[in-house]
C-alpha atoms as a PDB file:
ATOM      1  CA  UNK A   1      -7.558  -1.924-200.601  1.00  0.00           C
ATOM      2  CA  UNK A   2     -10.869  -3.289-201.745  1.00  0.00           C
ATOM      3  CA  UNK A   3     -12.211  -2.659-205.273  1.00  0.00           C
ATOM      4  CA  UNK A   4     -15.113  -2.565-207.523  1.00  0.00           C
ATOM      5  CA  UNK A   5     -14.907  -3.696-211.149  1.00  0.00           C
ATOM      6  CA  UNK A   6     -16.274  -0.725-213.256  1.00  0.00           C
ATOM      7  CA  UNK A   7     -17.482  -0.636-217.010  1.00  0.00           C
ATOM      8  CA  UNK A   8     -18.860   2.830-218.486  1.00  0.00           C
ATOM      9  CA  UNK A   9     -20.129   1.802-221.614  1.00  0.00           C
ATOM     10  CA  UNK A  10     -22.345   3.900-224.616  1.00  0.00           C
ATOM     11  CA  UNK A  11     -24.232   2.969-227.360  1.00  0.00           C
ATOM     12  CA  UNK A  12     -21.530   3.211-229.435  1.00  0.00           C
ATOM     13  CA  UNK A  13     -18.393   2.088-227.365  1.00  0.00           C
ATOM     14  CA  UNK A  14     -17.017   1.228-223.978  1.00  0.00           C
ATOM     15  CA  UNK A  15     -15.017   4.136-222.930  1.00  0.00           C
ATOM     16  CA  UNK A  16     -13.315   2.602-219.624  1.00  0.00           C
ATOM     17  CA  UNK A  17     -13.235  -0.546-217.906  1.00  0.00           C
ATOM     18  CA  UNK A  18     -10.774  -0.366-214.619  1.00  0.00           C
ATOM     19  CA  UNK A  19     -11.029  -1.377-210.782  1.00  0.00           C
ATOM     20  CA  UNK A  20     -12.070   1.656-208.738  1.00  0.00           C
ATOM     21  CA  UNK A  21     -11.995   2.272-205.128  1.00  0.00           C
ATOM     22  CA  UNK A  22     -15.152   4.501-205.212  1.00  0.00           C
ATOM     23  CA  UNK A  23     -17.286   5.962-207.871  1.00  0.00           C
ATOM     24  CA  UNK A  24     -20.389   8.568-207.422  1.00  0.00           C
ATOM     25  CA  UNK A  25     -23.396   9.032-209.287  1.00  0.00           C
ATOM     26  CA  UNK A  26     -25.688  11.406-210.023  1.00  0.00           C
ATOM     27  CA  UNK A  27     -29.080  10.032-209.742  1.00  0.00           C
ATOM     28  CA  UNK A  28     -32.686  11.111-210.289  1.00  0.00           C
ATOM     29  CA  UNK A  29     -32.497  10.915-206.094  1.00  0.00           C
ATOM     30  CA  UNK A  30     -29.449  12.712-205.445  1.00  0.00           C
ATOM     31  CA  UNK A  31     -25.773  11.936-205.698  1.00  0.00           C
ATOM     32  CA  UNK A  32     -24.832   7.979-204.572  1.00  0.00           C
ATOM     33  CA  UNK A  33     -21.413   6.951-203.485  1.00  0.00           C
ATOM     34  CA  UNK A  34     -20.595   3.330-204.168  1.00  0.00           C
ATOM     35  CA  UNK A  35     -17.497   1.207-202.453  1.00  0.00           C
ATOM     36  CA  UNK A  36     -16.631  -2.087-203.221  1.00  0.00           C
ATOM     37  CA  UNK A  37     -18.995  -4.985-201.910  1.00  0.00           C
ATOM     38  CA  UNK A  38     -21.978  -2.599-202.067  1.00  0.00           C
ATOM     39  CA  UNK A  39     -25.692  -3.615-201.883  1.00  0.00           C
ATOM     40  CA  UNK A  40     -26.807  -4.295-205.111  1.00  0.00           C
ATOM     41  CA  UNK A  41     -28.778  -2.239-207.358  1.00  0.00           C
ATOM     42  CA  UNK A  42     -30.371  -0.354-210.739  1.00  0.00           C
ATOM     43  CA  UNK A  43     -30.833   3.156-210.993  1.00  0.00           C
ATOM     44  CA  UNK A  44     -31.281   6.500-213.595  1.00  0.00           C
ATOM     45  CA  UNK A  45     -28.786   8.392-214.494  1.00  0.00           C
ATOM     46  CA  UNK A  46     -29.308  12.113-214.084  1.00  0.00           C
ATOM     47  CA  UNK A  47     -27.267  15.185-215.551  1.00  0.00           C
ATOM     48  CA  UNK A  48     -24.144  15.555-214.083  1.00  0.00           C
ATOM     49  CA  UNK A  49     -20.604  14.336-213.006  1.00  0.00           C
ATOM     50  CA  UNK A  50     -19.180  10.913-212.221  1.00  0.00           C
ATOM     51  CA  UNK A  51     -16.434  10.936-210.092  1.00  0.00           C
ATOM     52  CA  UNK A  52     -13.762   7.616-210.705  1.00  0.00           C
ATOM     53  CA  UNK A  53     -10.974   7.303-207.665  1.00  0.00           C
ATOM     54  CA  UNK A  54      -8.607   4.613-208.611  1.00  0.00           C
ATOM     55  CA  UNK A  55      -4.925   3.772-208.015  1.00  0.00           C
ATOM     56  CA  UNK A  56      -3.264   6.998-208.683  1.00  0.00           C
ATOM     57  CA  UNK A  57      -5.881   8.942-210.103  1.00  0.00           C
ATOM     58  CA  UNK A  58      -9.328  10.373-209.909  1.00  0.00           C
ATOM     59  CA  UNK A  59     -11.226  10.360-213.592  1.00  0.00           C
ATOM     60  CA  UNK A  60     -14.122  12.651-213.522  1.00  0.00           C
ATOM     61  CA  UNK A  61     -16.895  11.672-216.754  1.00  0.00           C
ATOM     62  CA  UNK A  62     -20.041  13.974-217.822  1.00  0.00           C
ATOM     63  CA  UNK A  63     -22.875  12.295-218.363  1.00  0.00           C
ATOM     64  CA  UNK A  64     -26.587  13.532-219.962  1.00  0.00           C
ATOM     65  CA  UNK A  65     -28.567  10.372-218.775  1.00  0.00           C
ATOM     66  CA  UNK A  66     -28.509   6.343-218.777  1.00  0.00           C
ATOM     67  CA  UNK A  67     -28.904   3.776-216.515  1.00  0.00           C
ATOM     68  CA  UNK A  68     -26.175   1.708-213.875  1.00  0.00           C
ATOM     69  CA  UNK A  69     -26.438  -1.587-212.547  1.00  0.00           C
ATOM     70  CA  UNK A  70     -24.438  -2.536-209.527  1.00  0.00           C
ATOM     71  CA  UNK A  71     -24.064  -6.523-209.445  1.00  0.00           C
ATOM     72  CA  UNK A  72     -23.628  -8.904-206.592  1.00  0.00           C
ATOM     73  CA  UNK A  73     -20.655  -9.829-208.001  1.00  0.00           C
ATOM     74  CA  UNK A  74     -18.686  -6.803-206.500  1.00  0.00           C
ATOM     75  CA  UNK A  75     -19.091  -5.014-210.003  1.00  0.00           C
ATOM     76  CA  UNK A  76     -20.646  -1.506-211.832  1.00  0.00           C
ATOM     77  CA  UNK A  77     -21.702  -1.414-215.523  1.00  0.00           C
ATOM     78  CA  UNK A  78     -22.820   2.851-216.035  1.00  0.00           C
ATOM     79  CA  UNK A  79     -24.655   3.189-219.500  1.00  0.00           C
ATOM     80  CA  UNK A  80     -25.221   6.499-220.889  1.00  0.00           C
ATOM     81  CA  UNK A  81     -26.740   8.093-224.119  1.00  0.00           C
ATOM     82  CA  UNK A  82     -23.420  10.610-224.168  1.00  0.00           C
ATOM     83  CA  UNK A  83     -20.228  10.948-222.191  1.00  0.00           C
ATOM     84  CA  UNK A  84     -17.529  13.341-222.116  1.00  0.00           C
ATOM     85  CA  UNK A  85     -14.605  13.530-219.971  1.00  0.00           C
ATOM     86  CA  UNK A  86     -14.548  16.521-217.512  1.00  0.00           C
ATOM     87  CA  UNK A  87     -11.685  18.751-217.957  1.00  0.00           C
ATOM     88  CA  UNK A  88     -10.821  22.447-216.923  1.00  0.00           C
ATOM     89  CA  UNK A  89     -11.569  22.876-220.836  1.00  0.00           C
ATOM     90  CA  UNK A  90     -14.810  21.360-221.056  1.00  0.00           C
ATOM     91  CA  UNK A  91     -17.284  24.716-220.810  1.00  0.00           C
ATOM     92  CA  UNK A  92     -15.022  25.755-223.916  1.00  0.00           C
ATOM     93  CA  UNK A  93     -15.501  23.010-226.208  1.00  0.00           C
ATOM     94  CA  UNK A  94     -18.846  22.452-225.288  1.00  0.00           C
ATOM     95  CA  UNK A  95     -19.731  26.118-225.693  1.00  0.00           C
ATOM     96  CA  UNK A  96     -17.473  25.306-229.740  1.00  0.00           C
ATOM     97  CA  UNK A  97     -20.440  21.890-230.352  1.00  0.00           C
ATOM     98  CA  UNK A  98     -23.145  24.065-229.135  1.00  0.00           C
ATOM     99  CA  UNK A  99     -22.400  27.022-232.017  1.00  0.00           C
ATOM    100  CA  UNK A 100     -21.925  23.729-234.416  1.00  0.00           C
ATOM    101  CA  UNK A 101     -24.753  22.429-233.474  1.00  0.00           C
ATOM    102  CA  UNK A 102     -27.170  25.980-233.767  1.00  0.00           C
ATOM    103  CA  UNK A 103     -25.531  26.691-237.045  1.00  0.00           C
ATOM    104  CA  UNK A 104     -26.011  22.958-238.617  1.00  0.00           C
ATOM    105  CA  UNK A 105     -29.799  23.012-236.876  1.00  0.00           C
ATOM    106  CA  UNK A 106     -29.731  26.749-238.851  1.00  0.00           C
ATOM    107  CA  UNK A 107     -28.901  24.470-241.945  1.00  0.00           C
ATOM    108  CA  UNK A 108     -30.669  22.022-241.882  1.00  0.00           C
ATOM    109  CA  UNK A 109     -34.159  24.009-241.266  1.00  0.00           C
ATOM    110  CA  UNK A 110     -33.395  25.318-244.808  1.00  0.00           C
ATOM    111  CA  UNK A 111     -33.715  21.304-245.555  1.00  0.00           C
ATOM    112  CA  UNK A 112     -35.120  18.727-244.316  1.00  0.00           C
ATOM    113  CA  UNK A 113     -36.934  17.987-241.470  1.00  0.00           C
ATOM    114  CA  UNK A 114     -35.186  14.873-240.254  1.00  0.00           C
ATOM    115  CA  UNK A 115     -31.462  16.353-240.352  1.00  0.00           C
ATOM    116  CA  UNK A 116     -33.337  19.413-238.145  1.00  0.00           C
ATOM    117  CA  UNK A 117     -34.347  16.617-235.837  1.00  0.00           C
ATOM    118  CA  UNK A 118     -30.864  15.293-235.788  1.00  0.00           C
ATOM    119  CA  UNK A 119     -29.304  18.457-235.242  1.00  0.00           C
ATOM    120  CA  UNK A 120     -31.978  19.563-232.795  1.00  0.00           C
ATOM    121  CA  UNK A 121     -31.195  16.810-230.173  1.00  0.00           C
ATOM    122  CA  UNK A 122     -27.318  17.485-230.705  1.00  0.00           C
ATOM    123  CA  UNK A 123     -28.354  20.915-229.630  1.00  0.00           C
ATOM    124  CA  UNK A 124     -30.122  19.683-226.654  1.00  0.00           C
ATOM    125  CA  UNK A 125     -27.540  17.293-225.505  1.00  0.00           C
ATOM    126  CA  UNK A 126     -24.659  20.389-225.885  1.00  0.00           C
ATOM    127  CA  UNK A 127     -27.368  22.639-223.296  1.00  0.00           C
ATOM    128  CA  UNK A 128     -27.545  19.919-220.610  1.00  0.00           C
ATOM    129  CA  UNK A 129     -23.083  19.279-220.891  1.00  0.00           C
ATOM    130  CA  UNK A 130     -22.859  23.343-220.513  1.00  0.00           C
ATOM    131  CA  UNK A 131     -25.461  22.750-217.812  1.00  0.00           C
ATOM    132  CA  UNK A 132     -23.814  20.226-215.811  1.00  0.00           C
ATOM    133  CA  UNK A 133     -20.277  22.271-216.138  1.00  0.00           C
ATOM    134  CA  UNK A 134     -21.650  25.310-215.701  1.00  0.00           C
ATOM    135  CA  UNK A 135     -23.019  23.642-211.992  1.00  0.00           C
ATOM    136  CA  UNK A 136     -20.060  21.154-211.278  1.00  0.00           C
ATOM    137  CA  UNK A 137     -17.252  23.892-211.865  1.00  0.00           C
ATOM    138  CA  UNK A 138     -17.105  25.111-208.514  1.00  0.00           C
ATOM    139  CA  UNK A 139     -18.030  22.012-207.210  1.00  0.00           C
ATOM    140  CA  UNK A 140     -14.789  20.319-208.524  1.00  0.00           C
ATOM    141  CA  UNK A 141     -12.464  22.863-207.947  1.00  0.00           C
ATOM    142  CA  UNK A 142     -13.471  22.236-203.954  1.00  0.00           C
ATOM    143  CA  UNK A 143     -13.312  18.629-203.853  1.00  0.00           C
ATOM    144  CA  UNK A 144      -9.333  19.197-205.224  1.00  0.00           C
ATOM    145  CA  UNK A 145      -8.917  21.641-202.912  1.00  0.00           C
ATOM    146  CA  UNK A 146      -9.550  19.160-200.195  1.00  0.00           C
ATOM    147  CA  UNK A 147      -7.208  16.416-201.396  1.00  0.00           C
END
């Protein structure tokens, strides 16, 4: 079977590079799907899941927003401000940042206004995550209910 090189890559690190058979987006159109040898392309990232199938094993990644780039040369590079991978646990520990985050943004207030700022867009970034589980729960549980 065909595949697509794939990169997902932050600011801060690359956090998997691996041949997929298909990968889907979500986009500021709608979700994409994207085999091997497709069309080239850029697009936004919007809020939500990307779903991984390669040999063996479906990865699913939560992403807040970013860019992708699908090259000529059979390959995807995704690039996102903040990624976290999507597990059964996820609405738990993101619910555990988001009371970090309040109670350092509660902290810093006392402060300074920069650390406020910092903490502010943490809090931000935790909403949209709880956001896209809170949507995307149901949604997953279906697609491995159909196999």
């Amino acid at each position: 079977m065909n595949t697509i090189s794939l990169q997902l890559l932050t600011p801060n690190q690359e956090i998997a590079t691996l041949d997929a058979f298909s990968v889907e987006l979500p986009t500021q159109v709608g979700r994409i799907g994207i085999l091997p040898h497709h069309e080239s392309m850029v697009g936004l990232l919007s809020p939500g899941v990307v779903y991984i199938k390669s040999e063996g094993r479906e990865d699913r990644f939560i992403v807040t927003s970013g860019f992708f780039e699908i090259k000529p040369t059979n390959a995807i590079v995704i690039c996102t401000d903040d990624v976290d991978i999507f597990s059964e646990h996820s609405k738990d520990d993101i619910e555990a940042a988001k009371k970090r985050a309040q109670d350092a943004m509660n902290e810093a207030r006392k402060n300074n206004d920069v650390e406020f700022a910092h903490h502010e867009q943490m809090l931000e970034r935790e909403l949209t995550k709880l956001a896209v589980v809170e949507k995307y729960v149901g949604h997953v549980s279906r697609i491995k209910n159909r196999g």
